[in-house]
Structures are given as C-alpha cells and as structure tokens.
PDB file of N, CA and C in Angstrom:
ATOM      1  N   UNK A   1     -90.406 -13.445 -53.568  1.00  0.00           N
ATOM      2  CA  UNK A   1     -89.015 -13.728 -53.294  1.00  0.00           C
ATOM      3  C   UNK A   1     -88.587 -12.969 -52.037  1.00  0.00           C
ATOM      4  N   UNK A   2     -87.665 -12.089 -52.144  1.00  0.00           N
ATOM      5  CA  UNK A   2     -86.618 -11.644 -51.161  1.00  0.00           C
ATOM      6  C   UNK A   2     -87.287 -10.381 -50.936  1.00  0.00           C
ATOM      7  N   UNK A   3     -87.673  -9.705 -50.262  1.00  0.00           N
ATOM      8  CA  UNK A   3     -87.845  -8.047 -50.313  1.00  0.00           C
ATOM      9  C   UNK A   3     -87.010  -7.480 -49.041  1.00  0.00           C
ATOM     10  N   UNK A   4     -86.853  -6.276 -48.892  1.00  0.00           N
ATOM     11  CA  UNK A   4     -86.507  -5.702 -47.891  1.00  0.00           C
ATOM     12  C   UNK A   4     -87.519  -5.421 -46.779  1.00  0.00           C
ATOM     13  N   UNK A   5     -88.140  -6.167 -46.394  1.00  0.00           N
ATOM     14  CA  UNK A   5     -89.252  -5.709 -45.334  1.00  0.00           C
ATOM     15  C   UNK A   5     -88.768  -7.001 -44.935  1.00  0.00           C
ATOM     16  N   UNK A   6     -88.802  -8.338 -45.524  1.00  0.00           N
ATOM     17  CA  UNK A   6     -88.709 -10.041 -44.562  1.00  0.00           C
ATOM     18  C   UNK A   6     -87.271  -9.903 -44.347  1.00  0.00           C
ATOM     19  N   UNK A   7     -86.254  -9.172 -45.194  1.00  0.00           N
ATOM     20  CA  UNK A   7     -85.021  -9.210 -44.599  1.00  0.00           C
ATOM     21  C   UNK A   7     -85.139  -8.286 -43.296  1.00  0.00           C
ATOM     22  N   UNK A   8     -85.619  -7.572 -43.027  1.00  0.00           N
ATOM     23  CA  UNK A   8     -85.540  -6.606 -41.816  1.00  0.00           C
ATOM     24  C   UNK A   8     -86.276  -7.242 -40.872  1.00  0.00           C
ATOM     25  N   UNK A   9     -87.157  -8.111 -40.900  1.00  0.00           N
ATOM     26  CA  UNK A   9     -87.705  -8.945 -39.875  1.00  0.00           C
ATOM     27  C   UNK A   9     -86.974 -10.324 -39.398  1.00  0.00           C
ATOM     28  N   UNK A  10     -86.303 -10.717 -40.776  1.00  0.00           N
ATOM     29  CA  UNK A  10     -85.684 -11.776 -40.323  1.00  0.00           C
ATOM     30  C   UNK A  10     -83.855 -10.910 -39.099  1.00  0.00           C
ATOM     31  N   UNK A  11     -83.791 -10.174 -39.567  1.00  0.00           N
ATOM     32  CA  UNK A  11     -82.653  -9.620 -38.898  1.00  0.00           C
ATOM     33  C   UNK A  11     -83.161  -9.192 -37.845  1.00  0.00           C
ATOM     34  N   UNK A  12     -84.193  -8.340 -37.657  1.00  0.00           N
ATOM     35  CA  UNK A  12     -84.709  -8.450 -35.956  1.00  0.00           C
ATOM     36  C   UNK A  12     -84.852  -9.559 -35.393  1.00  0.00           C
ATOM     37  N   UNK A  13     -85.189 -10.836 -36.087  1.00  0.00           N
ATOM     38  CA  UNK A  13     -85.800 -12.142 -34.716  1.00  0.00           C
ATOM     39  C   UNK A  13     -84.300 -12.596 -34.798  1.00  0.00           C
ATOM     40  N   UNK A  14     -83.370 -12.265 -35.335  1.00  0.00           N
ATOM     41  CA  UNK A  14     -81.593 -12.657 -35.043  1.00  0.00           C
ATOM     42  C   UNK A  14     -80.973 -11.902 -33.812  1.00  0.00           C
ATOM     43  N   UNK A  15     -81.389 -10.513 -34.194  1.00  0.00           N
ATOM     44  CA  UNK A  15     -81.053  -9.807 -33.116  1.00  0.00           C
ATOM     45  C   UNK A  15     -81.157 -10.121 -31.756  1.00  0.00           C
ATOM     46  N   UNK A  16     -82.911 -10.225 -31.960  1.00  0.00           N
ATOM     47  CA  UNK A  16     -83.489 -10.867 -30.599  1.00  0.00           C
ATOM     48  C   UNK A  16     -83.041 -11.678 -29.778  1.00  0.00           C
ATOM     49  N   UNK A  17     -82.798 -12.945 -30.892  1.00  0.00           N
ATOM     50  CA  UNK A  17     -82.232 -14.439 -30.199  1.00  0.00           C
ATOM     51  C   UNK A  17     -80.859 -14.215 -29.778  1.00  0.00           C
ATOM     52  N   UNK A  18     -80.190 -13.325 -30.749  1.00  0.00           N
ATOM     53  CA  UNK A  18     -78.877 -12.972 -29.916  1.00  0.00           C
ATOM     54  C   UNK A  18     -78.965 -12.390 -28.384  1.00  0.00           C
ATOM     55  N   UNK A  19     -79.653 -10.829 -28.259  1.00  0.00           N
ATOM     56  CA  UNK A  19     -79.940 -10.478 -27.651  1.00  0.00           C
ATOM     57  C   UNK A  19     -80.467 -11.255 -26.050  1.00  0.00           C
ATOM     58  N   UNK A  20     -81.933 -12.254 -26.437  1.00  0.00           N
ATOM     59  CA  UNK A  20     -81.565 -13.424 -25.844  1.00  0.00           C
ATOM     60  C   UNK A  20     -80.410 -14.446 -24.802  1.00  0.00           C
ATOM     61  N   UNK A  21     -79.915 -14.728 -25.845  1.00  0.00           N
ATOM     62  CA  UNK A  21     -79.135 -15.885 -25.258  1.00  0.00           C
ATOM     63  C   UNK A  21     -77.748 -14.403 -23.916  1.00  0.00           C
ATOM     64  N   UNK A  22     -77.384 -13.625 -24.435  1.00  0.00           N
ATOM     65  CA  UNK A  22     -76.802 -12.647 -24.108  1.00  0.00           C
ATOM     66  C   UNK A  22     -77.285 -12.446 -22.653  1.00  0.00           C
ATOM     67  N   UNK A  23     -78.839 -11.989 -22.192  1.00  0.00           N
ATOM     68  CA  UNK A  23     -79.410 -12.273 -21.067  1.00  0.00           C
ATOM     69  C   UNK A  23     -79.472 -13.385 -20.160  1.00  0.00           C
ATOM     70  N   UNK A  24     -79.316 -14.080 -20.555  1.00  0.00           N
ATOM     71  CA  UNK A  24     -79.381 -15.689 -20.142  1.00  0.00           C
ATOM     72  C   UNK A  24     -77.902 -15.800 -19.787  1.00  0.00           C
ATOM     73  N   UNK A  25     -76.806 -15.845 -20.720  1.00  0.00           N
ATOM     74  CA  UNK A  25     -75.558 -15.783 -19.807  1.00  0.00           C
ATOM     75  C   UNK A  25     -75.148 -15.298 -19.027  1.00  0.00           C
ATOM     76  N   UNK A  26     -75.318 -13.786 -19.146  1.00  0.00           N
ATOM     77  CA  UNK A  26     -75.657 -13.050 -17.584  1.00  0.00           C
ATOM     78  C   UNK A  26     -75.971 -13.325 -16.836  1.00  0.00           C
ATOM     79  N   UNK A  27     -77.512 -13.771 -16.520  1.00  0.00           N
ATOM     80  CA  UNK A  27     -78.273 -14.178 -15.735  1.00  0.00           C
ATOM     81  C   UNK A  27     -77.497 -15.524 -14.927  1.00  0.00           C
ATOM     82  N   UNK A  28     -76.752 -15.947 -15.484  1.00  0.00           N
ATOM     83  CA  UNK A  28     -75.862 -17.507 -15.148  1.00  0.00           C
ATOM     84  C   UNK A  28     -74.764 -17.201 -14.882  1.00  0.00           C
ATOM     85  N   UNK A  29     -74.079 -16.605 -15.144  1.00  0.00           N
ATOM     86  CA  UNK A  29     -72.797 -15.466 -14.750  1.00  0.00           C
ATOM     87  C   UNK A  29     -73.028 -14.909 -13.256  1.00  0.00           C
ATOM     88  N   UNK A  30     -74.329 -14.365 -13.241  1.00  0.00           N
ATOM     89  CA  UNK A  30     -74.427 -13.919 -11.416  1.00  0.00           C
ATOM     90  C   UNK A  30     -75.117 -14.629 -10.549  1.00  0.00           C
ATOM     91  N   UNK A  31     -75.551 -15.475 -11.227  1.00  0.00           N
ATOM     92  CA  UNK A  31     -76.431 -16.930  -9.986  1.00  0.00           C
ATOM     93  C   UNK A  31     -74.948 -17.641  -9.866  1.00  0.00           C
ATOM     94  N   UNK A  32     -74.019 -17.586 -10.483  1.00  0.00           N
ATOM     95  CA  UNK A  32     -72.838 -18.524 -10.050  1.00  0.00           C
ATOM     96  C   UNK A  32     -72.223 -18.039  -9.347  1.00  0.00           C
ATOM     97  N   UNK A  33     -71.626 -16.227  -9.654  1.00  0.00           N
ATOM     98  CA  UNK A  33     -71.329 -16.038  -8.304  1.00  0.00           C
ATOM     99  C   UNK A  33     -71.930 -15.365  -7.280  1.00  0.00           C
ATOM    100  N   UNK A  34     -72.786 -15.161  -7.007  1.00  0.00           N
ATOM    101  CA  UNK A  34     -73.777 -15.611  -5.970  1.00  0.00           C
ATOM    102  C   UNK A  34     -73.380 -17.040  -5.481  1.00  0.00           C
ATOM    103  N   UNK A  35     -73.755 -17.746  -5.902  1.00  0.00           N
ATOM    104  CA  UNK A  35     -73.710 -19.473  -5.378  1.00  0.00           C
ATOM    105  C   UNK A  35     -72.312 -19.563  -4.726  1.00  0.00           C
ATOM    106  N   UNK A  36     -70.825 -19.139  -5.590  1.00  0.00           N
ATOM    107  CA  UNK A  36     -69.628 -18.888  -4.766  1.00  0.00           C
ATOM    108  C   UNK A  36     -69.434 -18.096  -3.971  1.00  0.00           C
ATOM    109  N   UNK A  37     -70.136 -16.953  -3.689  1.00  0.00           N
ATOM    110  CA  UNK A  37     -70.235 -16.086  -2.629  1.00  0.00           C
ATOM    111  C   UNK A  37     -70.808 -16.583  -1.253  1.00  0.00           C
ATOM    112  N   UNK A  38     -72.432 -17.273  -1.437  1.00  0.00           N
ATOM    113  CA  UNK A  38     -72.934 -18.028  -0.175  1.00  0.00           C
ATOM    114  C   UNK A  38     -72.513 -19.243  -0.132  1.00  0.00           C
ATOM    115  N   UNK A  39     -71.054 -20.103  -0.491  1.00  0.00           N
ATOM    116  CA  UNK A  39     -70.768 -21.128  -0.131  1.00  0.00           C
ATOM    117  C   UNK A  39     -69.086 -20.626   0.839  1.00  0.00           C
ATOM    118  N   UNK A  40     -68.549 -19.472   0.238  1.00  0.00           N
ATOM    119  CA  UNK A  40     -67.431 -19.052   1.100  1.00  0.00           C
ATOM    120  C   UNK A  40     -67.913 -18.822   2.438  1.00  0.00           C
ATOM    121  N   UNK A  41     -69.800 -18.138   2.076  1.00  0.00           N
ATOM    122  CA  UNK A  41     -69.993 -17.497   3.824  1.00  0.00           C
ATOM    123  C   UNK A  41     -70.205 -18.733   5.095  1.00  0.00           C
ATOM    124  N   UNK A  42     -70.978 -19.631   3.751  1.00  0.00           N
ATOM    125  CA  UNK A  42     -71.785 -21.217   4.658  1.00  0.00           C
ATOM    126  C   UNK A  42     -70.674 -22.022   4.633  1.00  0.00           C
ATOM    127  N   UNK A  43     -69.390 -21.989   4.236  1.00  0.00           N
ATOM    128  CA  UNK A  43     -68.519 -23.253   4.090  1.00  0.00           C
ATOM    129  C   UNK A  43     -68.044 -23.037   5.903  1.00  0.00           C
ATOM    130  N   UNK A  44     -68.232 -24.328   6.560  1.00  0.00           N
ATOM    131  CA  UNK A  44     -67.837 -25.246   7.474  1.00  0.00           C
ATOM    132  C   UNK A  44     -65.827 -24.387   8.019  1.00  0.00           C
ATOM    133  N   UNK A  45     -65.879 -24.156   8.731  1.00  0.00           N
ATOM    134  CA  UNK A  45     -64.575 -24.251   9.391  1.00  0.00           C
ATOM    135  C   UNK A  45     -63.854 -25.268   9.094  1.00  0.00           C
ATOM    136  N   UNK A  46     -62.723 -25.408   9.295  1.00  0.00           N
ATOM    137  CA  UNK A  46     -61.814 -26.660   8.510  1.00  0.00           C
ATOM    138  C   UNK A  46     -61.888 -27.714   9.790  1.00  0.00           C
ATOM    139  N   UNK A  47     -62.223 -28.534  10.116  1.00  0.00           N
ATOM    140  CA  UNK A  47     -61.778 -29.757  12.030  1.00  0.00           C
ATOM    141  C   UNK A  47     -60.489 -29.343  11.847  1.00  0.00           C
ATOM    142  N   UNK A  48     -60.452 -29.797  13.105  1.00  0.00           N
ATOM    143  CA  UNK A  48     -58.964 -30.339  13.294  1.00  0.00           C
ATOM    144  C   UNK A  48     -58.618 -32.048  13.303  1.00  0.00           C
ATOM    145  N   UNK A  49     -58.209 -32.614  12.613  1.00  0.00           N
ATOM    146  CA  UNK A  49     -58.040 -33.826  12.312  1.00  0.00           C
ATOM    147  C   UNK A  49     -57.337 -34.458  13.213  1.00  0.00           C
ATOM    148  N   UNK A  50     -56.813 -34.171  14.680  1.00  0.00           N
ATOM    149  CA  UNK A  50     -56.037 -34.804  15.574  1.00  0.00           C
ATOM    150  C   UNK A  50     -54.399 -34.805  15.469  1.00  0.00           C
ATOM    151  N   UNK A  51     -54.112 -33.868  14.040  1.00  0.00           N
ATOM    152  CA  UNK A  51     -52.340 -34.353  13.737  1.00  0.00           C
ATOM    153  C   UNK A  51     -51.613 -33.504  14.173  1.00  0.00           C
ATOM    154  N   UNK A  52     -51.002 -33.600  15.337  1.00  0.00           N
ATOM    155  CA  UNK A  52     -50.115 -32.687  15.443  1.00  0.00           C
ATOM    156  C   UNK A  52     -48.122 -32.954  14.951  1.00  0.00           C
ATOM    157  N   UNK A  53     -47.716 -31.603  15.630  1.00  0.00           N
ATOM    158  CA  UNK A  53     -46.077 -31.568  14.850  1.00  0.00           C
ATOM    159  C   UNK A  53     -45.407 -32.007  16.234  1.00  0.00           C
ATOM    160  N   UNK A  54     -44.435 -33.029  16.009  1.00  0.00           N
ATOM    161  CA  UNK A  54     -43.709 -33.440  17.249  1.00  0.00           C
ATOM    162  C   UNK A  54     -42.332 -32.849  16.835  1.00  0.00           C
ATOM    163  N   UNK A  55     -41.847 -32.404  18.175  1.00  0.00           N
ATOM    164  CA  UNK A  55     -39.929 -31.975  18.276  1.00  0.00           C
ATOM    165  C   UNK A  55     -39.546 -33.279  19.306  1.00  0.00           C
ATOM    166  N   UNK A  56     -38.317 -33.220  18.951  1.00  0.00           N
ATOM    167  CA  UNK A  56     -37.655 -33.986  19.739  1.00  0.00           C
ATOM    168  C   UNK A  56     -36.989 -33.176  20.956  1.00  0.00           C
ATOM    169  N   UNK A  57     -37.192 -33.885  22.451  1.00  0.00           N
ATOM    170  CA  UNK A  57     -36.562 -33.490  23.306  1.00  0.00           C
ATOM    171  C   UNK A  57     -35.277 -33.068  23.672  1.00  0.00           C
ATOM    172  N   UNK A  58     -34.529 -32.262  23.398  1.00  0.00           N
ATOM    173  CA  UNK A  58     -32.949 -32.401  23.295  1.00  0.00           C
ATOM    174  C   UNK A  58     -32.216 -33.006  24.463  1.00  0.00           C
ATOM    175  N   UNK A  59     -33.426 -33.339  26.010  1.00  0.00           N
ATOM    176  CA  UNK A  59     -32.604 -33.657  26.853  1.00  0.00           C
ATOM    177  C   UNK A  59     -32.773 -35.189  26.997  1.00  0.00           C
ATOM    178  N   UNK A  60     -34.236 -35.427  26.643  1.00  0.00           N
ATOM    179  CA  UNK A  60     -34.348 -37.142  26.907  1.00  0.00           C
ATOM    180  C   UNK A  60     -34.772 -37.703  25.326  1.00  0.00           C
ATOM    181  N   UNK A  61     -34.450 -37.136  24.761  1.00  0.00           N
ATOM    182  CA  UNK A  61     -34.926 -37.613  23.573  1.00  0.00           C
ATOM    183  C   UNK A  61     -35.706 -38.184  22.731  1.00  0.00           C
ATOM    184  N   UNK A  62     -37.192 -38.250  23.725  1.00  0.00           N
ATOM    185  CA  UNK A  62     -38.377 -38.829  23.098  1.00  0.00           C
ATOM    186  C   UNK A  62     -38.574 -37.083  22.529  1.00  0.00           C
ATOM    187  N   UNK A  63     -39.987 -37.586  21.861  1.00  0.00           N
ATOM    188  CA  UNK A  63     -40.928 -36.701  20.842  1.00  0.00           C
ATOM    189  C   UNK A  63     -41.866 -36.265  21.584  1.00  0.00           C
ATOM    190  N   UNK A  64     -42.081 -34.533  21.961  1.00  0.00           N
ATOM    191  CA  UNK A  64     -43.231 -34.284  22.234  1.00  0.00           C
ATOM    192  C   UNK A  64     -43.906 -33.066  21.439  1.00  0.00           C
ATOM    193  N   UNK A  65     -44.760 -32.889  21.868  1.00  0.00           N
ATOM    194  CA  UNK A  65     -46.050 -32.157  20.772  1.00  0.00           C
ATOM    195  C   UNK A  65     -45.202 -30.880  20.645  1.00  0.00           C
ATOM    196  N   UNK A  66     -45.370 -30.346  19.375  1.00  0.00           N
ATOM    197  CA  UNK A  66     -44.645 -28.619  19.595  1.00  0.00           C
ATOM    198  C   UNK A  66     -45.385 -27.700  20.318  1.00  0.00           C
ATOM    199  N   UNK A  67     -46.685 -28.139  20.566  1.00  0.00           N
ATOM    200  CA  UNK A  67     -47.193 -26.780  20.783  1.00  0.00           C
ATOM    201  C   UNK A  67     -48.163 -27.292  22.393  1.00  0.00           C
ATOM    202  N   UNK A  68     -48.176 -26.339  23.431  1.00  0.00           N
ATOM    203  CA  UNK A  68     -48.622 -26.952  24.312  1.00  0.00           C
ATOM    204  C   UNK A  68     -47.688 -28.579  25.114  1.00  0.00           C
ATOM    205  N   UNK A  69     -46.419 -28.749  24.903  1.00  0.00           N
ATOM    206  CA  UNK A  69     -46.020 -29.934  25.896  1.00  0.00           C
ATOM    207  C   UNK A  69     -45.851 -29.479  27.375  1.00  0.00           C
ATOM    208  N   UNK A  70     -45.766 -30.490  27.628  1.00  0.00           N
ATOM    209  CA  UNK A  70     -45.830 -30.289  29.305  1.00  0.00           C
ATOM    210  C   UNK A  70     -44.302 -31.544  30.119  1.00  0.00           C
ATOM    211  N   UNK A  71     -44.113 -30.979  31.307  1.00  0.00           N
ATOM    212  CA  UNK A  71     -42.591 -31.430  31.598  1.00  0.00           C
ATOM    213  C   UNK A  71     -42.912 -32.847  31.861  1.00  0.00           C
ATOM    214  N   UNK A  72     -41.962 -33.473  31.508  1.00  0.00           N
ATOM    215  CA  UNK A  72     -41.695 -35.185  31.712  1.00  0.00           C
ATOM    216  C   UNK A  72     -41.334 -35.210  32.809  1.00  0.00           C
ATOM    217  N   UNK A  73     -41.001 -34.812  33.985  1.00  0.00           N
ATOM    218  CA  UNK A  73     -41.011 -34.395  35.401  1.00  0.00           C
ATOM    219  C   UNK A  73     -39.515 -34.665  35.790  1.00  0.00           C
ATOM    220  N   UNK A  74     -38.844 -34.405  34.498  1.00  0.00           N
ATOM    221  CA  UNK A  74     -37.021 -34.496  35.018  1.00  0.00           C
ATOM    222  C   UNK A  74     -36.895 -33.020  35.669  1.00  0.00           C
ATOM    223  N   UNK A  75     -35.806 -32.784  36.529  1.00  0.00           N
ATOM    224  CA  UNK A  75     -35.191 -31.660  36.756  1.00  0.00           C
ATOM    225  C   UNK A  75     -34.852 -30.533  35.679  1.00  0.00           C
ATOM    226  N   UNK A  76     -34.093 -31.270  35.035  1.00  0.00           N
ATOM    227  CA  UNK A  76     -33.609 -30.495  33.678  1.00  0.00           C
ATOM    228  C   UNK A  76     -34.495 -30.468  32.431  1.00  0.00           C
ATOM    229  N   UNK A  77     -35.798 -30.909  32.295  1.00  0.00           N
ATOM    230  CA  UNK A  77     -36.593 -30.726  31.192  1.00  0.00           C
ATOM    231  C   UNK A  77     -36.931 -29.264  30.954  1.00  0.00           C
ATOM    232  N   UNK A  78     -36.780 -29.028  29.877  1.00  0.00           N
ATOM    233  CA  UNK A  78     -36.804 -27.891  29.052  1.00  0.00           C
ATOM    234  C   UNK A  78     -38.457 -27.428  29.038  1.00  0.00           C
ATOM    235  N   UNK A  79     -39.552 -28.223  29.445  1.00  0.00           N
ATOM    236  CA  UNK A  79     -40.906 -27.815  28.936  1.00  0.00           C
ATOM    237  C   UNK A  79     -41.423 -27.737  30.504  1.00  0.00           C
ATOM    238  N   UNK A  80     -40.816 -27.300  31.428  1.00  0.00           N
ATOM    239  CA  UNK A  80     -41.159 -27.523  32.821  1.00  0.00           C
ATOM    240  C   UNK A  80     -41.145 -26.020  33.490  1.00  0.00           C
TER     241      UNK A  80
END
C-alpha cells in the first residue's frame, strides 16, 4: 500500500516538476525581455511621411508650410 518512503518520493518528483516549470518561466520571462530590449535598440527611426502643418498667411491669405516657408515675393510678406 501507502508507506512513507513512496510518499516522500512521490513529493520530491512534485517538487521537481514544480521546481521545473518555475525555471522555464524564468527562462521566458528574460528571452522576452531581451527580445523587447533588442527591438527598442533595432527598431527603424519613424520616416517622415511627407505631412506637413500649414498656417494661413495673414497678408495674402493662402496656406503655407509652418515650418521653413519662404516669401511669396510681396513687399509686405511676413516670411521674407
């Protein structure tokens, strides 16, 4: 039947497998971040997709780029 020697063996190979699986999540716990660590270093710069922000001219009233415009060649243009 039952003795105390197969219960103490069966409770070690429990231990074990606990013990086990315990290593293994770890082990998967730091290969992941690892894996998020060398994808922040290798991830790509963002493009620039071509969109820029337009203001409106207050003197002639078309739309030009906010950043970098250049004068519409009036006297009174503001980007000149």
């Amino acid at each position: 039947m039952f003795s105390f020697s197969k219960l103490l063996v069966l409770a070690g190979i429990i231990l074990a497998v606990i013990a086990f699986f315990k290593v293994v999540g770890n082990l998967d716990k730091i290969r992941k971040t690892a894996e998020k660590a060398r994808d922040r270093v290798t991830r790509e710069p963002e493009t620039d997709d071509g969109v820029e922000d337009l203001v409106k001219c207050r003197v002639c009233d078309t739309f030009v780029a906010a950043r970098g415009a250049k004068s519409c060649g009036r006297a009174d243009c503001p980007y000149g």
